[in-house]
Protein backbone atom coordinates (compact mmCIF):
# COMPACT_ATOMS: atom_id res chain seq x y z
CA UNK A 1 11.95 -21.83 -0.10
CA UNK A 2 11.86 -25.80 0.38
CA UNK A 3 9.41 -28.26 0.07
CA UNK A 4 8.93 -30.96 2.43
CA UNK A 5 11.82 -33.62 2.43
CA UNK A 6 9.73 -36.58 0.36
CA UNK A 7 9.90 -38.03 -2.64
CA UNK A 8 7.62 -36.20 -4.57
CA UNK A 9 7.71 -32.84 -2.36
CA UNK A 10 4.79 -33.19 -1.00
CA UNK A 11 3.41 -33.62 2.81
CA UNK A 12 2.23 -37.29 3.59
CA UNK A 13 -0.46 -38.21 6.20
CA UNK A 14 0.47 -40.55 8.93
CA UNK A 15 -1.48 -43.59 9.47
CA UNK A 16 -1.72 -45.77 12.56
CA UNK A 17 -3.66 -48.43 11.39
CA UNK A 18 -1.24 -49.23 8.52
CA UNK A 19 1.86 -48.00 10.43
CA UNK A 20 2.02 -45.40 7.67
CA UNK A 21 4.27 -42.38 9.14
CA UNK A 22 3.34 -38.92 8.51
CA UNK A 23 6.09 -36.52 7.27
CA UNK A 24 8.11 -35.05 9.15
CA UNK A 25 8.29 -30.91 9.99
CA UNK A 26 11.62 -29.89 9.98
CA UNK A 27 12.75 -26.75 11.81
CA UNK A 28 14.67 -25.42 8.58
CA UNK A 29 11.79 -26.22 6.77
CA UNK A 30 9.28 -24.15 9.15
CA UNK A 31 12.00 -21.66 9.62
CA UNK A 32 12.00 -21.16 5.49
CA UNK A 33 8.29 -20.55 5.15
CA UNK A 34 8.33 -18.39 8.11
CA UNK A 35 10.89 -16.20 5.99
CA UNK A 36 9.57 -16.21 3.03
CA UNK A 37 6.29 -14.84 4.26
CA UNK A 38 7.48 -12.35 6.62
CA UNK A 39 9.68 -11.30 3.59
CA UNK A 40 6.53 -10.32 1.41
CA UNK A 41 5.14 -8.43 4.45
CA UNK A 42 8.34 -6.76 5.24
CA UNK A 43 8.81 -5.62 1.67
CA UNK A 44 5.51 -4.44 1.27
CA UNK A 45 6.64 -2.00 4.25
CA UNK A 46 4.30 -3.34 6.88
CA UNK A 47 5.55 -4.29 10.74
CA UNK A 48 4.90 -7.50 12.08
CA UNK A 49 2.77 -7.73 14.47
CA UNK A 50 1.42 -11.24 16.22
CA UNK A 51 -1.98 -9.65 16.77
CA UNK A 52 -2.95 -8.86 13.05
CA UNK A 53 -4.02 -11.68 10.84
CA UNK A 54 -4.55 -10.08 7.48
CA UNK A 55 -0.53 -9.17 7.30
CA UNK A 56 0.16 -11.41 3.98
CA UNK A 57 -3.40 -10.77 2.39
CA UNK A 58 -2.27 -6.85 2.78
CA UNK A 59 1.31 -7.16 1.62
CA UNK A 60 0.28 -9.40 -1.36
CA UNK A 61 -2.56 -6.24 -2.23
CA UNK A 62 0.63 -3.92 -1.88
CA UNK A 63 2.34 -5.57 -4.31
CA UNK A 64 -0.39 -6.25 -6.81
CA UNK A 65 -1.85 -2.54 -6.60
CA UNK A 66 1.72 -0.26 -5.71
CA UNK A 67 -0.28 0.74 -3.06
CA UNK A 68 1.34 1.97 0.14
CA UNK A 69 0.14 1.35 3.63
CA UNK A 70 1.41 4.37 6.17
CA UNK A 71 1.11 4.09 10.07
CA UNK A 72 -0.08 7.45 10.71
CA UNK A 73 1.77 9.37 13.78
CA UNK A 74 2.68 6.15 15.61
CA UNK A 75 -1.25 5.55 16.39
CA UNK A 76 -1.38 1.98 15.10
CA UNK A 77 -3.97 2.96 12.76
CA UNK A 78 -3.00 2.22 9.32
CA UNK A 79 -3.90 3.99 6.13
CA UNK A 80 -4.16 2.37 2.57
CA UNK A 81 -2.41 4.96 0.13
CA UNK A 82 -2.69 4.10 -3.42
CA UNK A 83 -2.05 5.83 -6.93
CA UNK A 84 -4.77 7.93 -8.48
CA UNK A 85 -4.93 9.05 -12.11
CA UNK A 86 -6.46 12.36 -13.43
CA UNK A 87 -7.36 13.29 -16.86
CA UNK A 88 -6.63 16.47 -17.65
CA UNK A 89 -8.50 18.81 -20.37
CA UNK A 90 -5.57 18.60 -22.68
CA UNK A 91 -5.30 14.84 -22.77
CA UNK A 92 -2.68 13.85 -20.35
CA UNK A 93 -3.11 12.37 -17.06
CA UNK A 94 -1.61 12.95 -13.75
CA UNK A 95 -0.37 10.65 -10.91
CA UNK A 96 -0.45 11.32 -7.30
CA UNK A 97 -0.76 9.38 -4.19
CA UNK A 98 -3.78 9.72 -1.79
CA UNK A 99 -5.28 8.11 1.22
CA UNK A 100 -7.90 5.54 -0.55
CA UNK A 101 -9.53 3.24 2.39
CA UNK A 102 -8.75 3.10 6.31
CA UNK A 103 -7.23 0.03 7.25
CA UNK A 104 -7.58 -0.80 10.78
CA UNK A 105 -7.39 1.36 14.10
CA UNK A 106 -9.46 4.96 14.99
CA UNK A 107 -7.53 8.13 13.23
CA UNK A 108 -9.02 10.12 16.02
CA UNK A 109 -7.26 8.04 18.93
């Protein structure tokens, strides 16, 4: 990651009154943001794709949670798999990984 090539980092507003110019977007600079993000998505085990916009908000709960998201058979539809804990009589407590909300998409199509 980068930040904008200023003096203090940070992104400066052009003005045309003052002849103030705005910062400029460098390609290496978009090109670094673009990878870092689609590196959190990718790592949470989620495909790109241009026509969902909840990708990073997704990965970033995949992270936080160790849940899993699964295409199921190819479908598109997407199902949220996440750890569940059991008490058991004598005390200890299980793991195991379940289906806990549907994502997006129809499981019957």
């Amino acid at each position: 990651m980068q930040r904008t090539e200023t003096p203090d980092g940070q992104f400066v507003p052009g003005n045309t009154i003052t002849g103030q110019k705005g910062s400029k977007v460098s390609t290496a600079w978009l090109m670094s943001v673009q990878e870092e993000i689609c590196g959190v998505i990718e790592a949470a085990g989620i495909v790109l794709d241009p026509a969902e916009r909840n990708q990073l908000l997704l990965a970033i709960a995949t992270h936080a949670t160790g849940a899993v998201y699964t295409d199921i058979g190819g479908s598109g539809a997407t199902m949220k798999m996440g750890w569940r804990a059991e008490k058991a009589a004598d005390g200890s407590i299980s793991w195991s990984m379940e289906p806990v909300t549907l994502n997006r998409g129809n499981l019957d199509a």
